[in-house]
C-alpha atoms as a PDB file:
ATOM      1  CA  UNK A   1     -44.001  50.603  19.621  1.00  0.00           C
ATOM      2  CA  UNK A   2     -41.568  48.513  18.267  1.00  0.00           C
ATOM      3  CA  UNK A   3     -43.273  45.951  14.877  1.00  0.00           C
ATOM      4  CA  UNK A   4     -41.465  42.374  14.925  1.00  0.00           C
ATOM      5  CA  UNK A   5     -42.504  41.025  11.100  1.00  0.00           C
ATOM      6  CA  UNK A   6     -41.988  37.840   9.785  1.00  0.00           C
ATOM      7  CA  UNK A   7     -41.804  37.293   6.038  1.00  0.00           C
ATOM      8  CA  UNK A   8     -43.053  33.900   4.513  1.00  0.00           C
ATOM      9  CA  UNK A   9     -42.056  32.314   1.570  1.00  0.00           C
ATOM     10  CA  UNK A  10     -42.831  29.560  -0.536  1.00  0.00           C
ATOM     11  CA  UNK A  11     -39.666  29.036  -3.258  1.00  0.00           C
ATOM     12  CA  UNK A  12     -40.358  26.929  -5.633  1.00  0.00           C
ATOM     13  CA  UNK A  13     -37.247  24.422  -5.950  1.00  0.00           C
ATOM     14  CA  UNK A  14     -37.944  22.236  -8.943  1.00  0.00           C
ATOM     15  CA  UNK A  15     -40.082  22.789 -12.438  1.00  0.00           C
ATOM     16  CA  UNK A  16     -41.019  19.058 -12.613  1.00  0.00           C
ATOM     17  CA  UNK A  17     -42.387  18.808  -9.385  1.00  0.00           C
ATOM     18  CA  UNK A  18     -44.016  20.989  -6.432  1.00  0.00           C
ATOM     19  CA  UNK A  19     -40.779  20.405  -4.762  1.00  0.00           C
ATOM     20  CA  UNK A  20     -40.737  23.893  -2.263  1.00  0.00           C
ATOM     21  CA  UNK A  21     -38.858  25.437   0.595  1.00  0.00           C
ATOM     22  CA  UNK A  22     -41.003  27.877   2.801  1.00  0.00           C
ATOM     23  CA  UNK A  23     -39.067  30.499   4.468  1.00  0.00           C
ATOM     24  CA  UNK A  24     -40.082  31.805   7.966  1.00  0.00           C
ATOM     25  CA  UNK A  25     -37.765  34.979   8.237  1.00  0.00           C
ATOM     26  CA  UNK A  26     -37.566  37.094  11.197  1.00  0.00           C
ATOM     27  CA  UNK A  27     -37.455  40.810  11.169  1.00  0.00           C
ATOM     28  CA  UNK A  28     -34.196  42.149  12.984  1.00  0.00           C
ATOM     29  CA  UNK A  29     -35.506  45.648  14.557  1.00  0.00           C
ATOM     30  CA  UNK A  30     -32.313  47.602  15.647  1.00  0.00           C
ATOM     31  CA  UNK A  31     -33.463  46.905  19.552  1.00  0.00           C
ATOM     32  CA  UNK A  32     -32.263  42.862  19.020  1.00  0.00           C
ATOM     33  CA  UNK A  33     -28.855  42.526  19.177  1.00  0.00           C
ATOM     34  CA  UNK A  34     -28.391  39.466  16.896  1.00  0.00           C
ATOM     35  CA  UNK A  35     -25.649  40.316  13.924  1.00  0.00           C
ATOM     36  CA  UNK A  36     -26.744  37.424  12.105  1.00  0.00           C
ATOM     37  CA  UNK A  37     -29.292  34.421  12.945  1.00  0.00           C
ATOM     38  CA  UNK A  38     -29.215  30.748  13.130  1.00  0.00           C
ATOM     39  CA  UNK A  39     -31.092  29.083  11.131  1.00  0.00           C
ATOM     40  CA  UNK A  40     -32.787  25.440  10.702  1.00  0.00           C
ATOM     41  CA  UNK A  41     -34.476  23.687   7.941  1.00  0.00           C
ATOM     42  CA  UNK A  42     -37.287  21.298   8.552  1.00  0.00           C
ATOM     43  CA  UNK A  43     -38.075  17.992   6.600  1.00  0.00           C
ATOM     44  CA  UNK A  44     -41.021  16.565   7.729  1.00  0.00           C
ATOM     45  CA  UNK A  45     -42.084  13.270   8.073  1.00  0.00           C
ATOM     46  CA  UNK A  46     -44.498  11.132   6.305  1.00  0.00           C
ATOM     47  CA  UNK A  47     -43.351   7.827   4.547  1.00  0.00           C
ATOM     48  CA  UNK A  48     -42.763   9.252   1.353  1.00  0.00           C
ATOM     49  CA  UNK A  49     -46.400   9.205   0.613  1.00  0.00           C
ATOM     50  CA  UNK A  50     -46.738  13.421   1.449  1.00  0.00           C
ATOM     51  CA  UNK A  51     -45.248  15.340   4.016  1.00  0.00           C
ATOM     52  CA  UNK A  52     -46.937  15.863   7.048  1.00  0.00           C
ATOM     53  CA  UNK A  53     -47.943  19.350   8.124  1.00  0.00           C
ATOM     54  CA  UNK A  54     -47.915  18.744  11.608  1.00  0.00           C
ATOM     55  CA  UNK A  55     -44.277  18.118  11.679  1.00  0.00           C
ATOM     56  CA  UNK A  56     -44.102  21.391   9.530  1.00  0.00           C
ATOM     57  CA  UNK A  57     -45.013  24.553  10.882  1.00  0.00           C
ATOM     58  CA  UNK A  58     -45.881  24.467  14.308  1.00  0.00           C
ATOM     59  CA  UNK A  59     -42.430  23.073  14.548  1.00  0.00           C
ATOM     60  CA  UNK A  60     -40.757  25.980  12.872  1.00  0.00           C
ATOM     61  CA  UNK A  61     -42.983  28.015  15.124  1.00  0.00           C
ATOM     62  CA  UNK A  62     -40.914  26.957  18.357  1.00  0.00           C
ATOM     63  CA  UNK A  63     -37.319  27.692  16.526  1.00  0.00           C
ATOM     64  CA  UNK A  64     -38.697  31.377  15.609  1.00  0.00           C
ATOM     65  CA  UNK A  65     -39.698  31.916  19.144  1.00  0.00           C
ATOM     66  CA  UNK A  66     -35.954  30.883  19.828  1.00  0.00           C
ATOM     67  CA  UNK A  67     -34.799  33.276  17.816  1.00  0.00           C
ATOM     68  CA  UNK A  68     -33.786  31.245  14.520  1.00  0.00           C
ATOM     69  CA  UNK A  69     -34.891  31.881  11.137  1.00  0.00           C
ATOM     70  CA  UNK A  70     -36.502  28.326   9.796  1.00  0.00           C
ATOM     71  CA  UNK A  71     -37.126  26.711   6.804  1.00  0.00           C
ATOM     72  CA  UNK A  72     -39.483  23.745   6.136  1.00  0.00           C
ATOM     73  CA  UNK A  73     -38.622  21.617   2.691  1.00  0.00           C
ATOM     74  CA  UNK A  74     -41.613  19.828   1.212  1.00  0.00           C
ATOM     75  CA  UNK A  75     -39.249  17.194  -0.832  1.00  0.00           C
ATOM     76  CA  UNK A  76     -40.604  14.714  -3.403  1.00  0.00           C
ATOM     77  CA  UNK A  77     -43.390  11.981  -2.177  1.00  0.00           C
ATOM     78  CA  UNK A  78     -45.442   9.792  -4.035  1.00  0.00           C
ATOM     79  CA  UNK A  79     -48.638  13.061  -3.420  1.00  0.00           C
ATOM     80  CA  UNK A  80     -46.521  14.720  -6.101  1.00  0.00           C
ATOM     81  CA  UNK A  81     -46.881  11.940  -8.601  1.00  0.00           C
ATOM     82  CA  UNK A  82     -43.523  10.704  -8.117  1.00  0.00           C
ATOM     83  CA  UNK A  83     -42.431   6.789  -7.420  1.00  0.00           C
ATOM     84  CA  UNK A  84     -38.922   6.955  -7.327  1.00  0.00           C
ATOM     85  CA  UNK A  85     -37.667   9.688  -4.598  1.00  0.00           C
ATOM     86  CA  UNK A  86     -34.112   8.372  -3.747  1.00  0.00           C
ATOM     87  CA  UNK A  87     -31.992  10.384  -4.490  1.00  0.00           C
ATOM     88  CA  UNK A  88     -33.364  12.902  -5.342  1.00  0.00           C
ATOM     89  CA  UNK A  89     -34.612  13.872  -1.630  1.00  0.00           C
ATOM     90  CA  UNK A  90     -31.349  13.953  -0.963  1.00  0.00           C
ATOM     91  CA  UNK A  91     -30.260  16.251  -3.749  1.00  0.00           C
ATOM     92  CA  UNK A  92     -33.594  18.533  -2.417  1.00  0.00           C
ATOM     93  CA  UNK A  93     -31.969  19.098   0.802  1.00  0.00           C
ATOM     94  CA  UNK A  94     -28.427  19.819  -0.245  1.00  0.00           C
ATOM     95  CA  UNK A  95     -30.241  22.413  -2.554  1.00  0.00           C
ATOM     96  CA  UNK A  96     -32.478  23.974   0.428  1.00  0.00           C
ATOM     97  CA  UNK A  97     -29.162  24.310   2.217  1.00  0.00           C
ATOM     98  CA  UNK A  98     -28.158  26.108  -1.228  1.00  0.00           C
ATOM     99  CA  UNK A  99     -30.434  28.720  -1.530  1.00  0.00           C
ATOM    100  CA  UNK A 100     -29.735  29.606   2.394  1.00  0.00           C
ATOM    101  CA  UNK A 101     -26.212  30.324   2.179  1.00  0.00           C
ATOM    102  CA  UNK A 102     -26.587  31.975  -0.780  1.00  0.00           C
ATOM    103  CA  UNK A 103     -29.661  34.347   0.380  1.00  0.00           C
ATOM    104  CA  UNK A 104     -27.554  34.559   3.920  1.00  0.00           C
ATOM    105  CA  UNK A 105     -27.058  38.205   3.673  1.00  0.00           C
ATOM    106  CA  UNK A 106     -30.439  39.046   2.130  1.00  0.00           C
ATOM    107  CA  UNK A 107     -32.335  36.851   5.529  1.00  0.00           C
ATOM    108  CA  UNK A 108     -29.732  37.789   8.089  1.00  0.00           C
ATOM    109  CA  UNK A 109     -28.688  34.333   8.551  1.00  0.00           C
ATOM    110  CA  UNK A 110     -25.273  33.448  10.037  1.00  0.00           C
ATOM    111  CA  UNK A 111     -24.132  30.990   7.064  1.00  0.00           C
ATOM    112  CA  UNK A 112     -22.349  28.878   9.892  1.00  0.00           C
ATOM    113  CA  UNK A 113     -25.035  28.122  12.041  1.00  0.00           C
ATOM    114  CA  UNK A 114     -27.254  26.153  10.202  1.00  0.00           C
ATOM    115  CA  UNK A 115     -28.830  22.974  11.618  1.00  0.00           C
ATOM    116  CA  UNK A 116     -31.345  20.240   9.894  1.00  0.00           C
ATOM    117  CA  UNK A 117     -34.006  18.711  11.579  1.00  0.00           C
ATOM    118  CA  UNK A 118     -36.105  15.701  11.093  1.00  0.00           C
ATOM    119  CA  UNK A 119     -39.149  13.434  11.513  1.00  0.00           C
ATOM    120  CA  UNK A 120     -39.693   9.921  10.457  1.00  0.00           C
ATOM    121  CA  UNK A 121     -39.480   9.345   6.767  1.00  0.00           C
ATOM    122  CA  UNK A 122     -37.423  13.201   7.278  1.00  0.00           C
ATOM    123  CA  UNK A 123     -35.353  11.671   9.234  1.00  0.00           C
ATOM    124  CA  UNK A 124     -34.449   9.560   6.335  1.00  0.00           C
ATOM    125  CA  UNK A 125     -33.550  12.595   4.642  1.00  0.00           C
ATOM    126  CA  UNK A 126     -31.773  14.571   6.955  1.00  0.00           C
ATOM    127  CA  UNK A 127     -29.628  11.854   8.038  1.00  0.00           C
ATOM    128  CA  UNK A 128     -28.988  10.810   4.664  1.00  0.00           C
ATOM    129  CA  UNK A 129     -27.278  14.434   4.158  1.00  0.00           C
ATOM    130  CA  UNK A 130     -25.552  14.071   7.173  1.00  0.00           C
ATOM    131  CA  UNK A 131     -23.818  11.376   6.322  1.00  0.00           C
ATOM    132  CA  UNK A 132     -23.464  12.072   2.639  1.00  0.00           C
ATOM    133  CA  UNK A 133     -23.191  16.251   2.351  1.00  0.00           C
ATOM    134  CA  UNK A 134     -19.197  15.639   1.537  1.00  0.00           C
ATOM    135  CA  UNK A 135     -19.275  13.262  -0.730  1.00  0.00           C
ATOM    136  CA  UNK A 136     -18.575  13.640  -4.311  1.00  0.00           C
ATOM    137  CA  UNK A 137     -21.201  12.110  -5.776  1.00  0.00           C
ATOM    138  CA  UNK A 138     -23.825  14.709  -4.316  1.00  0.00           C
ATOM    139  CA  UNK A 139     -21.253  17.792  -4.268  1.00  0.00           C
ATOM    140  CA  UNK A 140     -21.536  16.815  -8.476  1.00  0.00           C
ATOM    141  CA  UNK A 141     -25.385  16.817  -8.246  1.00  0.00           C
ATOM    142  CA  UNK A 142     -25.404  20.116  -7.037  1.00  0.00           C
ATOM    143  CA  UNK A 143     -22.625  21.759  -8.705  1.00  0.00           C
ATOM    144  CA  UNK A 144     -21.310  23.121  -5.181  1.00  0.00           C
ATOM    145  CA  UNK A 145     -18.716  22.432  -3.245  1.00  0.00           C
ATOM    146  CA  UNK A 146     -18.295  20.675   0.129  1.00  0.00           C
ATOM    147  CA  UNK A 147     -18.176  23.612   2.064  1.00  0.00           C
ATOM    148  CA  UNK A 148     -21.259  25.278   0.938  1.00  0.00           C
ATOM    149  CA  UNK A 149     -23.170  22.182   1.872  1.00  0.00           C
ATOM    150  CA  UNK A 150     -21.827  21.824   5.516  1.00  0.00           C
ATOM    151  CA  UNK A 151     -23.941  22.062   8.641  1.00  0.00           C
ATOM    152  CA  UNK A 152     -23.394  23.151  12.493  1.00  0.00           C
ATOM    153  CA  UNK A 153     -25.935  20.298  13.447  1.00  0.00           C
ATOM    154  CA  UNK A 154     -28.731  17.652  12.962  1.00  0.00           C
ATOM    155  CA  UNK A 155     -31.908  16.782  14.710  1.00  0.00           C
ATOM    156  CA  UNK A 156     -33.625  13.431  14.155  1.00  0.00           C
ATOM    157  CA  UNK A 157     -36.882  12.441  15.530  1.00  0.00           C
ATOM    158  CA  UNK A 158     -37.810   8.713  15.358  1.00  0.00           C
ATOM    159  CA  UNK A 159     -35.899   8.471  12.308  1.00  0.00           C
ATOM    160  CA  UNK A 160     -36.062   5.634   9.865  1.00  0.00           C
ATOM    161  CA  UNK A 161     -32.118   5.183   9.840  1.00  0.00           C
ATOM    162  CA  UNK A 162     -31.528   1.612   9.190  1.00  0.00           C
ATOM    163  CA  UNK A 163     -33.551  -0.522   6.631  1.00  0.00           C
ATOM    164  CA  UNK A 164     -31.273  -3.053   6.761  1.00  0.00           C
ATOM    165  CA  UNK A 165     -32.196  -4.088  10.672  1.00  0.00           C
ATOM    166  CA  UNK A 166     -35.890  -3.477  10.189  1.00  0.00           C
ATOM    167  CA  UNK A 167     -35.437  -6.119   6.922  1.00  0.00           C
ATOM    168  CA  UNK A 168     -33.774  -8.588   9.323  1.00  0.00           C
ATOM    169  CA  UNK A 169     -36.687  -8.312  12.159  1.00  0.00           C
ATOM    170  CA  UNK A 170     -39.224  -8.286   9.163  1.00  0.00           C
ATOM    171  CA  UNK A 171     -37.577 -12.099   8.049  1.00  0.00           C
ATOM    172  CA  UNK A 172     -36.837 -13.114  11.411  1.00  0.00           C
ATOM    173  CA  UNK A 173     -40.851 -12.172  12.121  1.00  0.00           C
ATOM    174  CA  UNK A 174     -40.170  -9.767  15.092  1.00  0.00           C
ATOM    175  CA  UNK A 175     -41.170  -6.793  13.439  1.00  0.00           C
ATOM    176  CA  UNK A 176     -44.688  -5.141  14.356  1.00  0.00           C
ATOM    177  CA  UNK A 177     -46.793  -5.185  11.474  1.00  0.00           C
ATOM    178  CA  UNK A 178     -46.810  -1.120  11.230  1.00  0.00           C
ATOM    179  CA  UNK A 179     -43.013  -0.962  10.986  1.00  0.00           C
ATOM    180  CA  UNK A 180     -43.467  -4.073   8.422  1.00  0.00           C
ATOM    181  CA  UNK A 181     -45.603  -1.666   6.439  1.00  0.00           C
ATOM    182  CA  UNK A 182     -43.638   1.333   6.435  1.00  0.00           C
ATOM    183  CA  UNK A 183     -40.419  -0.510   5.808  1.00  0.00           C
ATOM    184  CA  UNK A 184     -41.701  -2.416   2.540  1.00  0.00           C
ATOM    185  CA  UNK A 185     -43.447   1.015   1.460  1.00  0.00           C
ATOM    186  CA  UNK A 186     -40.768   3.185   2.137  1.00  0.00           C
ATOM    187  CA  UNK A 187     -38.270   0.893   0.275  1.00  0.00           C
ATOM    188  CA  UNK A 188     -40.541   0.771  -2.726  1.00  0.00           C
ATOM    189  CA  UNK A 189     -40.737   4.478  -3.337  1.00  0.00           C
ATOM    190  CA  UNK A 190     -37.478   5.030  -2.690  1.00  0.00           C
ATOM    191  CA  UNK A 191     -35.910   2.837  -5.313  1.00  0.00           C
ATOM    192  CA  UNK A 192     -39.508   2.763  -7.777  1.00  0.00           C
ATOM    193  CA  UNK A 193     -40.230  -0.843  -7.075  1.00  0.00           C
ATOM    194  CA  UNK A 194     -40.852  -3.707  -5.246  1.00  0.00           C
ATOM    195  CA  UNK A 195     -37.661  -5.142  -6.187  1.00  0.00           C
ATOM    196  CA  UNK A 196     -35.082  -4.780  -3.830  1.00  0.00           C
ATOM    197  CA  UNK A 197     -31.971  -5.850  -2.000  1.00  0.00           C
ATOM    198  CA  UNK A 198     -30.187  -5.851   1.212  1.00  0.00           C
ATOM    199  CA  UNK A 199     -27.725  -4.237  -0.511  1.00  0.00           C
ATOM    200  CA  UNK A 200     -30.043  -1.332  -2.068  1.00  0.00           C
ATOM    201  CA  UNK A 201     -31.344  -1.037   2.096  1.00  0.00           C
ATOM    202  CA  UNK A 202     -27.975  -0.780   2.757  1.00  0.00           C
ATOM    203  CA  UNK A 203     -27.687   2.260   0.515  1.00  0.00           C
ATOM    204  CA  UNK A 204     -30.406   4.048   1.836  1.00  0.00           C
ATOM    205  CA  UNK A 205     -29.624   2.832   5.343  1.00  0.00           C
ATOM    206  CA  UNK A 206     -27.466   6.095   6.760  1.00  0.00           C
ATOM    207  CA  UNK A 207     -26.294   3.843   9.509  1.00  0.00           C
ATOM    208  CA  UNK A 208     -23.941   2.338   7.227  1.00  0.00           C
ATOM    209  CA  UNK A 209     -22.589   5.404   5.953  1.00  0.00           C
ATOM    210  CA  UNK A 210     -21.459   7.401   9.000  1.00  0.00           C
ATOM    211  CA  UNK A 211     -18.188   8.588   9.239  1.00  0.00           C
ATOM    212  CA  UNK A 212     -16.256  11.286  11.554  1.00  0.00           C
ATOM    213  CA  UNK A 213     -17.427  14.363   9.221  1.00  0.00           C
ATOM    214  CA  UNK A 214     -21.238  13.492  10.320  1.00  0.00           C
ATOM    215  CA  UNK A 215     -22.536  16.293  11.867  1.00  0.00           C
ATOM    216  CA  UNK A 216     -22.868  16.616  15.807  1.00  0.00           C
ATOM    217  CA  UNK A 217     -26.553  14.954  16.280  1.00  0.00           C
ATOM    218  CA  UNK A 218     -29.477  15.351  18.763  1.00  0.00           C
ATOM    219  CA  UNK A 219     -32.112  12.002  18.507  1.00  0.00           C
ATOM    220  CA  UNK A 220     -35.167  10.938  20.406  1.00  0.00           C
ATOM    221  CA  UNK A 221     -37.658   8.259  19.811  1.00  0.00           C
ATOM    222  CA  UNK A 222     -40.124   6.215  22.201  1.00  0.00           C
ATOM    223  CA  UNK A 223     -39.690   2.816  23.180  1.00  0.00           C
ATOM    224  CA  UNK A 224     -42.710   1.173  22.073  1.00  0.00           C
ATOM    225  CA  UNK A 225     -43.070   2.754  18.591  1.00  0.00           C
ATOM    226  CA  UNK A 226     -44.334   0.055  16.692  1.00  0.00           C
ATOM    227  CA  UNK A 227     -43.644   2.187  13.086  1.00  0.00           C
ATOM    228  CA  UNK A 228     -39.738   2.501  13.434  1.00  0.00           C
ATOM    229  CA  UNK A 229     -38.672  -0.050  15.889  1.00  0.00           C
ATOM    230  CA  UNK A 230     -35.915   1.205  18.587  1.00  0.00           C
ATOM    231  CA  UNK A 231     -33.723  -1.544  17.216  1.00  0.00           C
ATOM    232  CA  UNK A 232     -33.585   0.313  14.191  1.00  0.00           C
ATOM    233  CA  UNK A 233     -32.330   3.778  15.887  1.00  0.00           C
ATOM    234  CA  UNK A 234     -29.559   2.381  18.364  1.00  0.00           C
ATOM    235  CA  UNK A 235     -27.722   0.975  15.316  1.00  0.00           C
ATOM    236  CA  UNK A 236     -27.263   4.842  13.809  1.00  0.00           C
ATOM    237  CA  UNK A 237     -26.417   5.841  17.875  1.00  0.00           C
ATOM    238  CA  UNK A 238     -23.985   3.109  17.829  1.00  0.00           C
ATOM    239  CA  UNK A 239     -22.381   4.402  14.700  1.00  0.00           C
ATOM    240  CA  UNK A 240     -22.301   7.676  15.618  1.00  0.00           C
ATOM    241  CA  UNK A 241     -19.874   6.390  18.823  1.00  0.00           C
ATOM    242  CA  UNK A 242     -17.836   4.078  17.019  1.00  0.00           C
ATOM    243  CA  UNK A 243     -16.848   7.377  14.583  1.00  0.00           C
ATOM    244  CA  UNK A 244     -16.593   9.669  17.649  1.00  0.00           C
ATOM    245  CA  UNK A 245     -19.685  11.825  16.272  1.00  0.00           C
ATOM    246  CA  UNK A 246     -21.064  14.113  19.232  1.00  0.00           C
ATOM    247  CA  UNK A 247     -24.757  13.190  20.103  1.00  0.00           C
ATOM    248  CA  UNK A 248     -26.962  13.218  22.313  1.00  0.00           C
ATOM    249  CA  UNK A 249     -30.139  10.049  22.321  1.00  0.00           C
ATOM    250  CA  UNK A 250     -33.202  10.420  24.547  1.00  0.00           C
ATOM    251  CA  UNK A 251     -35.595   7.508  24.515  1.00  0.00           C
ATOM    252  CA  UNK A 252     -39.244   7.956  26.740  1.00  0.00           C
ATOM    253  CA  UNK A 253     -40.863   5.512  27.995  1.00  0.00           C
ATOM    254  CA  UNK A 254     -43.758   5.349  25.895  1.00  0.00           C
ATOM    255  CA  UNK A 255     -45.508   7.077  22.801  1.00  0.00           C
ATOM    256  CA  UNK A 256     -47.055   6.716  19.861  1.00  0.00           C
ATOM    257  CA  UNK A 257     -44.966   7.173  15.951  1.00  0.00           C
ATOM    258  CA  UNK A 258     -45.580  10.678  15.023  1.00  0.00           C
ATOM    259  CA  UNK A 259     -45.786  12.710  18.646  1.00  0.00           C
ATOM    260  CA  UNK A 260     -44.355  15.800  16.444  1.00  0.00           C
ATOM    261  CA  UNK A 261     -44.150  18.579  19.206  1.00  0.00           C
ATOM    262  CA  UNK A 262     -46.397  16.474  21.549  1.00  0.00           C
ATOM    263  CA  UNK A 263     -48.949  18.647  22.692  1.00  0.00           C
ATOM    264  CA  UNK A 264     -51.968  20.467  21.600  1.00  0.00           C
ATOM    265  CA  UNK A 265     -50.571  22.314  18.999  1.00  0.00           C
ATOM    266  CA  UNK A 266     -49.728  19.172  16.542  1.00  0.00           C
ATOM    267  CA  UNK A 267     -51.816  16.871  17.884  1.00  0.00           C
ATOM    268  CA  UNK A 268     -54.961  15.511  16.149  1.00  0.00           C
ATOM    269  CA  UNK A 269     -55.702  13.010  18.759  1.00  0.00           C
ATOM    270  CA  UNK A 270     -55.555  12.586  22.069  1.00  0.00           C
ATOM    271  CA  UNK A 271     -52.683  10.110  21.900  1.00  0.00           C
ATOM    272  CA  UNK A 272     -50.655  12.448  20.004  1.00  0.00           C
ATOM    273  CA  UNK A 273     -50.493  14.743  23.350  1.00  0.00           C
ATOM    274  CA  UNK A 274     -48.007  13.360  25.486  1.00  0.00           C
ATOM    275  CA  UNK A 275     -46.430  15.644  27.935  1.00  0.00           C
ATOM    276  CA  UNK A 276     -43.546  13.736  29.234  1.00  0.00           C
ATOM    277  CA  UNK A 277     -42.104  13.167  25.611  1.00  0.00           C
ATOM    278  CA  UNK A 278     -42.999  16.664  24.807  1.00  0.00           C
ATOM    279  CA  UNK A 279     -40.064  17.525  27.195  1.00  0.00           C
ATOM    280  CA  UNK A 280     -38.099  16.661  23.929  1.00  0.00           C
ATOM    281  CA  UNK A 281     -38.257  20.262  22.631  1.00  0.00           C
ATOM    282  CA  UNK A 282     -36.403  21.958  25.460  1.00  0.00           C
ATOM    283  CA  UNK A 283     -33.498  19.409  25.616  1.00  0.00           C
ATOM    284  CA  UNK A 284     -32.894  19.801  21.958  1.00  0.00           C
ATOM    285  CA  UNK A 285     -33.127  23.451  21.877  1.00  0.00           C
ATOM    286  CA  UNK A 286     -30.415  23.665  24.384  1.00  0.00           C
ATOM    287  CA  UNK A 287     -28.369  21.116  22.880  1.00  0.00           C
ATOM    288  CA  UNK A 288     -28.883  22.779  19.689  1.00  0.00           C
ATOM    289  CA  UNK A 289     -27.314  25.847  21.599  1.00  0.00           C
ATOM    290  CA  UNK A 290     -24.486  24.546  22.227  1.00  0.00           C
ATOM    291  CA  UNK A 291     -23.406  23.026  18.980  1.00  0.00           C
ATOM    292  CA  UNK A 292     -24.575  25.659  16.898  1.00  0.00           C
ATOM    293  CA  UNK A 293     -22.760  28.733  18.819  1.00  0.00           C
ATOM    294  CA  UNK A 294     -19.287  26.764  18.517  1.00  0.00           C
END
């Protein structure tokens, strides 16, 4: 009988903060014939307030049965006593992707094939990174360079991606009052105050900043979320075709903000199980396939 172990992890990532990056590791028995695994790291959703557990785990859970080593980064949110997280969520993620390539040989991780995936206010995040993870201002944050920070692929679910258009249908009053909420809150934490411009949205906006080296992208969202408007999403899709970015966009017909995984397993209400958007899962694993094996 052949054991299959998994070793967690929780790495601390930061001494001011509880800033952490839990490792799900897979064992490698001589019977699997992986040389080295994929891997993906997780950033959760959750406005910046916390980070939401249900977009944690269980979703890690699916990319180990898929045979990929995962990592879920718990980045700085207003839970931790912090009220200024831009940019430093940023800086967290290019420092998760850190610590992987340089543990690569110790986890049995393929160093090339490493994607990022995320949800909502982790969606900020991840796409931030993709659009920013060659730029010189964060390859000096990190004291790394360029190459060590690359990745084979990104992931967004309903991502907050443009501030700037959700502004724009919060003057022109066509903004539901959720998405009103989460814009106004999100923008606050993210800069420390109240105050703010179009052109600090702009900045955090990764619409705005997408250029041929973003990576190859996978996104989904619902039609009728009322937290992070569709408006707001086909501006980042758009980019990514003007700059000749692969990607893939799925939008269902209808769901609530937050659907995670979709079913049972991350649900904590009934509207949070939604079977036709939980179809999400398979396309993006074999999407994921084929941008990470190339």
């Amino acid at each position: 009988m052949v054991k299959c172990l998994m070793k967690v992890e929780v790495i601390r990532m930061r001494e001011d903060r509880p800033v952490t990056l839990t490792s799900y590791i897979l064992d490698t028995p001589p019977e699997i014939t992986w040389v080295r695994r994929p891997a993906v790291v997780i950033c959760p959703g959750g406005g910046f307030n916390h980070v939401s557990n249900r977009e944690a785990e269980p979703v890690a859970s699916v990319f180990l049965s898929r045979g990929y080593h995962a990592f879920v980064l718990r980045y700085s949110n207003k839970s931790m006593g912090v009220s200024k997280v831009y940019p430093d969520v940023v800086y967290e993620l290019a420092n998760a992707i850190l610590v992987i390539r340089r543990n690569a040989d110790k986890w049995n991780i393929d160093p090339n094939r490493i994607a990022i995936v995320g949800f909502s206010a982790g969606g900020t995040v991840a796409s931030l990174f993709s659009v920013n993870w060659h730029k010189d201002w964060l390859t000096k944050m990190v004291n790394a360079p360029k190459e060590m920070l690359k990745v084979s692929a990104a992931i967004l679910a309903y991502p907050v991606v443009d501030f700037v258009a959700m502004h724009e249908m919060y003057m022109n009053k066509t903004i539901p009052q959720p998405a009103a909420g989460v814009l106004l809150e999100m923008a606050s934490l993210a800069f420390g105050s109240s105050k703010f411009t179009v052109d600090d949205l702009r900045e955090i906006s990764a619409t705005y900043h997408v250029d041929s080296n973003t990576p190859p992208t996978f996104i989904w969202t619902t039609a009728d979320d009322d937290v992070v408007p569709i408006e707001s999403i086909i501006t980042y899709v758009n980019a990514l075709a003007r700059n000749k970015v692969p990607f893939e966009f799925h939008v269902f017909e209808s769901g609530v903000h937050g659907l995670s995984l979709a079913n049972r397993a991350t649900a904590s209400n009934q509207q949070q199980i939604n079977p036709s958007v939980a179809k999400w899962v398979e396309l993006a694993l074999s999407w994921l396939e084929r941008h990470i094996e190339t």
